[in-house]
Protein backbone atom coordinates (compact mmCIF):
# COMPACT_ATOMS: atom_id res chain seq x y z
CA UNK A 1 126.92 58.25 138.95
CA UNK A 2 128.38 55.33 141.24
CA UNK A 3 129.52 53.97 137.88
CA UNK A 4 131.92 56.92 136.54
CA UNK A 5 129.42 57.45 133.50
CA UNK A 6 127.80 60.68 132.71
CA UNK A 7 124.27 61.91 132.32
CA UNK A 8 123.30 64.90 130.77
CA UNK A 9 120.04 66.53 130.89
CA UNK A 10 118.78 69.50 128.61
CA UNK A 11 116.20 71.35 129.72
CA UNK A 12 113.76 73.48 127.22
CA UNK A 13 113.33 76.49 129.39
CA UNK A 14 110.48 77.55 127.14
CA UNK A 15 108.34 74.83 128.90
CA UNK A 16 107.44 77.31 131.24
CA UNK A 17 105.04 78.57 128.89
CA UNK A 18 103.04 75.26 128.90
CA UNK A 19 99.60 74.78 129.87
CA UNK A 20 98.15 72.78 132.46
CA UNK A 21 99.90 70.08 133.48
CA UNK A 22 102.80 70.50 130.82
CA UNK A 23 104.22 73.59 132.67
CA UNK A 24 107.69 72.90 133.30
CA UNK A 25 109.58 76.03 135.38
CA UNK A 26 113.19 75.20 136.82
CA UNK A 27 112.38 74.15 140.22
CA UNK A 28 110.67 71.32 139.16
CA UNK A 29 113.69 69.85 137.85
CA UNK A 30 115.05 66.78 139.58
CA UNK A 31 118.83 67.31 139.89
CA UNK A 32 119.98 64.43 141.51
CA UNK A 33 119.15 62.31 138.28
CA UNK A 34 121.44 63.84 135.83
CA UNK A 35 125.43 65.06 136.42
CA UNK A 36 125.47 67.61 134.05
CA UNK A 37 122.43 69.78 133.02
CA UNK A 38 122.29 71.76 130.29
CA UNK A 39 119.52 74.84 129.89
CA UNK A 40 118.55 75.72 126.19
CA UNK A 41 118.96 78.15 124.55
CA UNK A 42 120.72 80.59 124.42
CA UNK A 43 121.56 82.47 120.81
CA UNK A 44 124.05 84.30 118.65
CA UNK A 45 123.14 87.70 118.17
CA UNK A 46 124.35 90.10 114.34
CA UNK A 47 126.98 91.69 116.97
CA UNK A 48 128.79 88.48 117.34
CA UNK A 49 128.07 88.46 120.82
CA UNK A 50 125.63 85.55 122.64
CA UNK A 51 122.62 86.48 123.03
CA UNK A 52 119.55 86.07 125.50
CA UNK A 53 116.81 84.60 123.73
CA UNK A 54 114.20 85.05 126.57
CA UNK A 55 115.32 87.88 128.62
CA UNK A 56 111.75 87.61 130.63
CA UNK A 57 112.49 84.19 131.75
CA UNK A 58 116.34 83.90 131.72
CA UNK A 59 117.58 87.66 133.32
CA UNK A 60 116.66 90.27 135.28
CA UNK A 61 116.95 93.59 133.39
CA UNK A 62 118.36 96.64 134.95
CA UNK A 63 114.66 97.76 136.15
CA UNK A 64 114.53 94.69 138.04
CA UNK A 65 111.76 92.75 136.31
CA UNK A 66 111.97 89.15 134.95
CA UNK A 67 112.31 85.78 136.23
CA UNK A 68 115.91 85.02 136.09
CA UNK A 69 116.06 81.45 135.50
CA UNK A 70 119.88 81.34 134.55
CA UNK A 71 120.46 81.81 138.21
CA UNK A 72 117.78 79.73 139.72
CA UNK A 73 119.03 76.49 137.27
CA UNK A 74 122.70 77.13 138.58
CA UNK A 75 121.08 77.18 142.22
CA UNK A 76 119.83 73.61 141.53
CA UNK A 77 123.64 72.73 142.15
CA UNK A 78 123.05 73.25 145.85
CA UNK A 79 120.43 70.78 146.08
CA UNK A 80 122.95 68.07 144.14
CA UNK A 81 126.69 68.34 145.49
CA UNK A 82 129.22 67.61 142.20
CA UNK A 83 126.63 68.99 139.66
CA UNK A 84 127.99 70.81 136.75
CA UNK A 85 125.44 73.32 134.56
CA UNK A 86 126.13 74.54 131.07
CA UNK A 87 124.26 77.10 128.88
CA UNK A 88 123.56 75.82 125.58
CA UNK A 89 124.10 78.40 122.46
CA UNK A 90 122.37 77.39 119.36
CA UNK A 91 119.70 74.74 118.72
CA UNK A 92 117.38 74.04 115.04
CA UNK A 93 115.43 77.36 114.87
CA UNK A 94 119.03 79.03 115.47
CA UNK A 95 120.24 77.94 112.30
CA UNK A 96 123.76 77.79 111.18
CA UNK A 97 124.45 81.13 108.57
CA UNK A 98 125.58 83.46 111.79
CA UNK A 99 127.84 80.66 113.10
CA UNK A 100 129.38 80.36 109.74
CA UNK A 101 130.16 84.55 109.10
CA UNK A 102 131.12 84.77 112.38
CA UNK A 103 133.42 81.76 113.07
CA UNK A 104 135.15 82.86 109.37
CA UNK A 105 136.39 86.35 111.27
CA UNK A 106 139.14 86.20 114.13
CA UNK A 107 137.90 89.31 115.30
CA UNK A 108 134.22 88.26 115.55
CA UNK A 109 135.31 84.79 116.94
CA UNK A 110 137.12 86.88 119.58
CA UNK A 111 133.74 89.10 120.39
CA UNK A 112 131.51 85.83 120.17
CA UNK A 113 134.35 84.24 123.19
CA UNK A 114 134.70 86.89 125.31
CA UNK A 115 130.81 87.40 125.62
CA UNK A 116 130.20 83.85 126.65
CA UNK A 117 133.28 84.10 129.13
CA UNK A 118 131.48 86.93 130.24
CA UNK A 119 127.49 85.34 130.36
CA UNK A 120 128.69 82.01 132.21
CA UNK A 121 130.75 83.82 135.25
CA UNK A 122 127.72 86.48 135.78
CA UNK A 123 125.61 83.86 135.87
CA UNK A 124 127.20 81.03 137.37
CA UNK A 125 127.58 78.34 134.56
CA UNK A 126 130.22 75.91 134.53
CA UNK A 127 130.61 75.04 130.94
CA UNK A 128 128.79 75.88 126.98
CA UNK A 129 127.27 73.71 125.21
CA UNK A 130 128.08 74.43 121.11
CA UNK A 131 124.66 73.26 119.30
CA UNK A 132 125.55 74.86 116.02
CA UNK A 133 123.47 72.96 113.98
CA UNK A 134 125.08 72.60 111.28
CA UNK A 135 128.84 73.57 110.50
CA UNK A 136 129.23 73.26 106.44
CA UNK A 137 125.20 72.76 106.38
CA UNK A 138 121.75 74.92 106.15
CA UNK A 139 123.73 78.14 105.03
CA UNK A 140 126.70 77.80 106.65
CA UNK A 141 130.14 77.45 104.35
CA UNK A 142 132.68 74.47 103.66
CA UNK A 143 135.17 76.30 105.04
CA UNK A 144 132.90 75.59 108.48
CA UNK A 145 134.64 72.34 108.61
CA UNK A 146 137.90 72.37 105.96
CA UNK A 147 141.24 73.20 106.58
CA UNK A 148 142.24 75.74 104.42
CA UNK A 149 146.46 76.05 103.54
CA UNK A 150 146.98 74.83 107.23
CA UNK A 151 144.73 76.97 108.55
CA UNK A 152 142.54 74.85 110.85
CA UNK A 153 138.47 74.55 109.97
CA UNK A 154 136.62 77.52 111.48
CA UNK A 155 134.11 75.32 113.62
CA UNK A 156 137.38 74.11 115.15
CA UNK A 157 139.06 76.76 115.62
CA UNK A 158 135.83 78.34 117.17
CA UNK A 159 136.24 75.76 119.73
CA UNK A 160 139.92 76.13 120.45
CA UNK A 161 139.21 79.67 120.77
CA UNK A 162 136.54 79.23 123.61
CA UNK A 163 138.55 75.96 125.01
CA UNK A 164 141.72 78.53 125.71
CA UNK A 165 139.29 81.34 127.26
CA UNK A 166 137.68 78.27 129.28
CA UNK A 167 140.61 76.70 130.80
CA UNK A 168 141.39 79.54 133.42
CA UNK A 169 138.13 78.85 134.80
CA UNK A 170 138.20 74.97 134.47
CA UNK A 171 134.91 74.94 132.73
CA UNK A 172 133.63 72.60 130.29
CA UNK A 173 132.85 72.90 126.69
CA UNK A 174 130.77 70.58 125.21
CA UNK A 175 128.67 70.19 121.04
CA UNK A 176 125.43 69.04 120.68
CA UNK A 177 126.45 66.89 117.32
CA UNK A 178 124.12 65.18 114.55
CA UNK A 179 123.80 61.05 114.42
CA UNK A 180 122.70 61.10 110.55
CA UNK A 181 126.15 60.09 108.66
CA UNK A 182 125.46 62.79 106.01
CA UNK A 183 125.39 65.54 108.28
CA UNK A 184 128.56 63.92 110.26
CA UNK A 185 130.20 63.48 106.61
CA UNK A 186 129.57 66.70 105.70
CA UNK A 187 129.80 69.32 108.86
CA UNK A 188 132.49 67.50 111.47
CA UNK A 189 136.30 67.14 111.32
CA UNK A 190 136.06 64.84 114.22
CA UNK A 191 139.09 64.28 115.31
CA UNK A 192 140.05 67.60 115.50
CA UNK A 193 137.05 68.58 117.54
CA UNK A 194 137.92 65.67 119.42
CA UNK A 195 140.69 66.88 120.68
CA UNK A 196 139.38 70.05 122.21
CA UNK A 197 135.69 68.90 123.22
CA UNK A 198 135.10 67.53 126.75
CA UNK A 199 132.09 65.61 125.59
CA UNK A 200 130.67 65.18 122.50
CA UNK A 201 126.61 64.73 122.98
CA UNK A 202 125.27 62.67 119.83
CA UNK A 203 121.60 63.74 119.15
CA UNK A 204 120.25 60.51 118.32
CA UNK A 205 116.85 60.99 117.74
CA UNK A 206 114.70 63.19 115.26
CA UNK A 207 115.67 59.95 112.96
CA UNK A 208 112.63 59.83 110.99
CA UNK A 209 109.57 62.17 111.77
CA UNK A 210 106.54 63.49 109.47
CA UNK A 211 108.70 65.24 107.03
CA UNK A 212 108.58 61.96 104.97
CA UNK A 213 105.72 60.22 103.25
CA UNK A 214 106.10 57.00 105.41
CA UNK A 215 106.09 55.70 109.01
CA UNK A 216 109.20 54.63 110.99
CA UNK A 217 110.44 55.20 114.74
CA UNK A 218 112.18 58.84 116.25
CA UNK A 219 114.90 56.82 117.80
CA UNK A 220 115.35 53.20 116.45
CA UNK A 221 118.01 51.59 117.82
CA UNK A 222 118.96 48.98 115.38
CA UNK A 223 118.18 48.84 111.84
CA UNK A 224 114.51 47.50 110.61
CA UNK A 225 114.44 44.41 107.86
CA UNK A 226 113.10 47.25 105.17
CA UNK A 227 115.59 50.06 105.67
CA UNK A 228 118.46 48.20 103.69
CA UNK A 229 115.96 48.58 100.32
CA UNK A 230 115.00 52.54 101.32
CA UNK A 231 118.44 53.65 101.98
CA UNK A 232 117.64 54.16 105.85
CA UNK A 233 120.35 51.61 106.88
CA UNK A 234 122.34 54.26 109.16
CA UNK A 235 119.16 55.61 110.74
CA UNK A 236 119.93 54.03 114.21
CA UNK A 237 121.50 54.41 117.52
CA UNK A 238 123.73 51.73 117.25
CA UNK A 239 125.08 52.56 113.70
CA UNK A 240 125.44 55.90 114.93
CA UNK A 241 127.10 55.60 117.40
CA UNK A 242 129.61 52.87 115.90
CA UNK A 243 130.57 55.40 112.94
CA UNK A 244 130.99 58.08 115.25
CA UNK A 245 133.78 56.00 116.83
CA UNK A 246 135.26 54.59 113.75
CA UNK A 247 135.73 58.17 112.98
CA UNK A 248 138.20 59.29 115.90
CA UNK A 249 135.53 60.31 118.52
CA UNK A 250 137.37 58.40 121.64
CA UNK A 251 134.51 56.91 123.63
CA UNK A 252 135.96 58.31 126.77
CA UNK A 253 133.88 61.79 125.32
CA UNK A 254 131.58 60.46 123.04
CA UNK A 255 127.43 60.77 124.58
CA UNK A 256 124.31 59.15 123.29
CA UNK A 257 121.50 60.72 123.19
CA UNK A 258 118.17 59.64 124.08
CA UNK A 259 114.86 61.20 123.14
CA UNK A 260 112.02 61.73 125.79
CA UNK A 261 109.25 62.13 123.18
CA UNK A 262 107.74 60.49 120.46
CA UNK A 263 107.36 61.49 116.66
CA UNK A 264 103.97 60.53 114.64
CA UNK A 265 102.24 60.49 111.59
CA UNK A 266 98.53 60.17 110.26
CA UNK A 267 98.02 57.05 108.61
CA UNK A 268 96.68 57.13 105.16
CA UNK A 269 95.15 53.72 105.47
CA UNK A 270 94.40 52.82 109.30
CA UNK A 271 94.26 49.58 107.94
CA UNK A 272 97.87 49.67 106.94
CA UNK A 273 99.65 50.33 109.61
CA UNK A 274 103.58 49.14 110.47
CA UNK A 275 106.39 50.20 109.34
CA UNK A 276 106.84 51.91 106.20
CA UNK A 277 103.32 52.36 106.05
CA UNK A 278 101.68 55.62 103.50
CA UNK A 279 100.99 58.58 105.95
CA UNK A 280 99.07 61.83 104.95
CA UNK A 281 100.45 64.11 107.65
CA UNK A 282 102.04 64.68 110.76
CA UNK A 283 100.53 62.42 113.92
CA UNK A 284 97.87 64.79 116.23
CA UNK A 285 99.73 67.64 118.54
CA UNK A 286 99.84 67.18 122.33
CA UNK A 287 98.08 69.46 124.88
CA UNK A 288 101.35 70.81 126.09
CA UNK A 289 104.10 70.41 123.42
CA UNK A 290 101.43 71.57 120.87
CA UNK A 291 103.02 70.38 118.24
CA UNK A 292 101.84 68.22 115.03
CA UNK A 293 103.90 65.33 114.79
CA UNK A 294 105.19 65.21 118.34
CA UNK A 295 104.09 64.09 121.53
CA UNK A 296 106.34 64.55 124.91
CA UNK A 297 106.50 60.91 126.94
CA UNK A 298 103.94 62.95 129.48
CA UNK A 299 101.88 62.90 126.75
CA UNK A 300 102.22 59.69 125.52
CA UNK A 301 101.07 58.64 128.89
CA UNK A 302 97.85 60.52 128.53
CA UNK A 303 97.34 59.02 125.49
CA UNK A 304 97.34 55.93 126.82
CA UNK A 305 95.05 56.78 129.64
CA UNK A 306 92.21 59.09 126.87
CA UNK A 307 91.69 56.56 123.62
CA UNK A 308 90.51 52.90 124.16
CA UNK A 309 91.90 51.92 120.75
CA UNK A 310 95.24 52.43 122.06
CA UNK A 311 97.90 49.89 121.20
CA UNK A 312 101.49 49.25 122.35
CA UNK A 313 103.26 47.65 119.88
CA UNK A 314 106.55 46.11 120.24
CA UNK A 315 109.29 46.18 117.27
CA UNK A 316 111.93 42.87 117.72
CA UNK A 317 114.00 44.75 115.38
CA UNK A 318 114.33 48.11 116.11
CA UNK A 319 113.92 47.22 120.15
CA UNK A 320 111.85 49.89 120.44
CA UNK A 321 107.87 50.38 120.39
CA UNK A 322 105.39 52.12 118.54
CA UNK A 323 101.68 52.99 118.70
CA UNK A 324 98.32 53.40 117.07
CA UNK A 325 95.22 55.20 118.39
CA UNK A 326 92.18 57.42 117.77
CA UNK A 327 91.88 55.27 114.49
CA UNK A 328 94.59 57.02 112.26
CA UNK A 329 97.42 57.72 114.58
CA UNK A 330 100.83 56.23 114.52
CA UNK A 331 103.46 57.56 116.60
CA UNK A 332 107.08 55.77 117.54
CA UNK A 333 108.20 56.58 120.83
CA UNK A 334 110.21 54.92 124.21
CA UNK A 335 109.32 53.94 127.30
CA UNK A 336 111.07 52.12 129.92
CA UNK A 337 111.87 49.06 128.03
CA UNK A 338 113.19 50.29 125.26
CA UNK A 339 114.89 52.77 127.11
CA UNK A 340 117.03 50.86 128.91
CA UNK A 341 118.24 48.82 126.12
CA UNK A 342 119.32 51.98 125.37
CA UNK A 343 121.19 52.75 127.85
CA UNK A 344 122.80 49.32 128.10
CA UNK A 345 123.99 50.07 124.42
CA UNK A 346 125.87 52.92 126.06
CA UNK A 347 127.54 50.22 128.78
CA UNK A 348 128.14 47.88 125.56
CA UNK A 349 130.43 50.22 123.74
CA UNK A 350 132.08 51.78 126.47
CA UNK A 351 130.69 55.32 125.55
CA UNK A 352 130.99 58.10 128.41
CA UNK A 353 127.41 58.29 129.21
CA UNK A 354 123.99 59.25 127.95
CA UNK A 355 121.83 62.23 127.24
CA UNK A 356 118.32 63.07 127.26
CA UNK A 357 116.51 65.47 125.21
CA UNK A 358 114.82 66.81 127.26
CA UNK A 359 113.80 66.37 131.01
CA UNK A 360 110.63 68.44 130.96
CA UNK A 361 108.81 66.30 128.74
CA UNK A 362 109.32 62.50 131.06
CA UNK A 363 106.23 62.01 133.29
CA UNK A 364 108.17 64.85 136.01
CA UNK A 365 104.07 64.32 137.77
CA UNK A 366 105.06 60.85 137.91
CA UNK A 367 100.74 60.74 136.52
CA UNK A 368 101.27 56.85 135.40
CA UNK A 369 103.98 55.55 136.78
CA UNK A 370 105.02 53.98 140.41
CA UNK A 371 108.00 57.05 140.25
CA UNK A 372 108.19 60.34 138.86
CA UNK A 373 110.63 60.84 135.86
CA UNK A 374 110.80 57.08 134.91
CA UNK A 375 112.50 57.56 132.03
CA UNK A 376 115.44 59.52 133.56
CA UNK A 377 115.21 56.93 136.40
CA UNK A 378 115.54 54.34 134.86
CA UNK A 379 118.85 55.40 132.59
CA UNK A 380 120.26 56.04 135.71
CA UNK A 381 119.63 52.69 137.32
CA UNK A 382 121.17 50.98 133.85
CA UNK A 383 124.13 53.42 133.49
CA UNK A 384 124.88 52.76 137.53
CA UNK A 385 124.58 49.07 136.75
């Protein structure tokens, strides 16, 4: 980045898996567009040790079979001088309960660091990515993020821990971090992981989704006229990302993240049909994220392109679209316009950079638009200025 600001790229490695047009394998990442990219995930195994999640795809075992795509992504970094990989450990289905036991033992902390000193220099890495999701929540203990008689919150501590084994290296360690204020409230001692943390990657998206009864946007970001009266007031980038800040998180470290996909619902009334509107179900899955409820901005360009009924609408508030199709389908998503107000949020507030979740879901066939990857693209043309 000509500007100094960052941009970080996950990739879902399991995207290799995907049909048709969906499948996604390392080489067809672009790595000029991102500085840092991040492959996920890796895990945390009952002998406090990381742990392979794919060894197929990610290794090659001592027999010699498998794909080893933990090399191949850290051989993207000779095709884009200044690049810097990290492994990410962690993730949703990961959970938080063997985190929490092992970040509570000094000797199992100790195990847990020296086997991702050990992962990262076999394979090449230059930095973790912590997405324990979350300290203090979804089984894990308070203790997770509260000092206890001076000693120092075991999600911290976790992070000094690997920060010291790090540092003779010079690689980077980096948390993948919630952006709904009670999660932060509850799991984060922020300026304490602020002080070890090179960058702090806010995952603002997965805002609202078909886990509730009503429809609203993934990612908005700025409040709608009706969230004040549901309690959904802090359900937006730019609240987000303002409370992270008033909490300690310098901006110098702090990351937005931006979602590549779309989140939808089944309308219970077709007729009924902006925000806030009754749903009976998640939106239809996609032909390669498969998915209810989700559909991968490659998708939503399909989408486009298959149903007739298809309409783009724009929300003044939120500054960000949705759409309905196929009769009963409602899904909130971004594109390129909403995207880059976005990113200029980032520029606004001074914030390090931005963050995608994840690359193999933008149009990477470039199928509908004049580039390939316009959603990356265009970040990178904002954030550059």
């Amino acid at each position: 980045m000509t500007s100094g600001k960052i941009f970080v790229g996950y990739y879902g490695s399991w995207a290799v898996y995907r049909p048709g047009d969906g499948k996604f394998d390392v080489e067809q990442i672009d790595p000029t567009l991102c500085t840092h990219l991040v492959y996920a995930f890796a895990g945390a195994g009952q002998d406090n040790k990381i742990k392979v999640l794919d060894p197929w795809n990610d290794i090659v075992d001592a027999s010699g079979s498998g794909k080893d795509a933990y090399r191949r992504f850290n051989a993207l970094k000779k095709r884009s001088p200044g690049l810097k990989t990290l492994l990410a450990v962690g993730g949703w289905n990961e959970g938080s309960t063997t985190f929490s036991q092992m970040a509570a033992d000094p000797t199992k902390r100790a195990t847990f660091v020296r086997s991702c000193v050990d992962l990262l220099r076999i394979y090449g890495f230059d930095g973790l990515d912590m997405d324990w999701e979350y300290p203090a929540n979804r089984g894990g203990n308070s203790a997770d993020k509260v000092c206890f008689q001076d000693v120092q919150a075991n999600f911290v501590q976790l992070l000094r821990d690997l920060k010291a084994a790090f540092m003779p290296y010079g690689w980077l360690l980096t948390a993948a971090v919630s952006a709904g204020k009670g999660t932060i409230d509850t799991a984060y001692d922020v300026p304490a992981m602020s002080q070890t943390l090179d960058y702090i990657n806010v995952m603002v998206y997965d805002m609202h989704g078909a886990w509730e009864s009503y429809t609203h946007h993934n990612a908005p970001l700025f409040a709608h006229p009706l969230d004040q009266s549901r309690g959904n007031t802090y359900f937006n980038a730019n609240c987000s990302m303002r409370y992270w800040l008033s909490l300690g998180a310098p901006k110098e470290k702090l990351v937005m993240g931006m979602p590549i996909y779309g989140r939808g619902f089944t309308l219970a009334n077709p007729s009924n049909n902006g925000f806030y509107a009754p749903t009976s179900g998640p939106g239809t899955a996609g032909p390669y994220t498969r998915e209810a409820g989700i559909l991968g901005f490659n998708e939503m360009c399909e989408v486009q392109k298959r149903y007739g009924d298809f309409q783009r609408i724009w929300n003044h508030d939120i500054k960000a679209p949705y759409c309905t199709f196929n009769s009963n389908q409602w899904f909130g998503y971004d594109d390129n316009e909403s995207i880059a107000l976005k990113a200029q949020l980032i520029l606004d507030l001074g914030l390090a950079g931005g963050m995608v979740w994840s690359v193999e879901t933008d149009d990477f066939r470039g199928n509908s638009a004049s580039e390939k990857n316009p959603i990356q693209n265009t970040i990178k043309r904002v954030l550059n200025g």
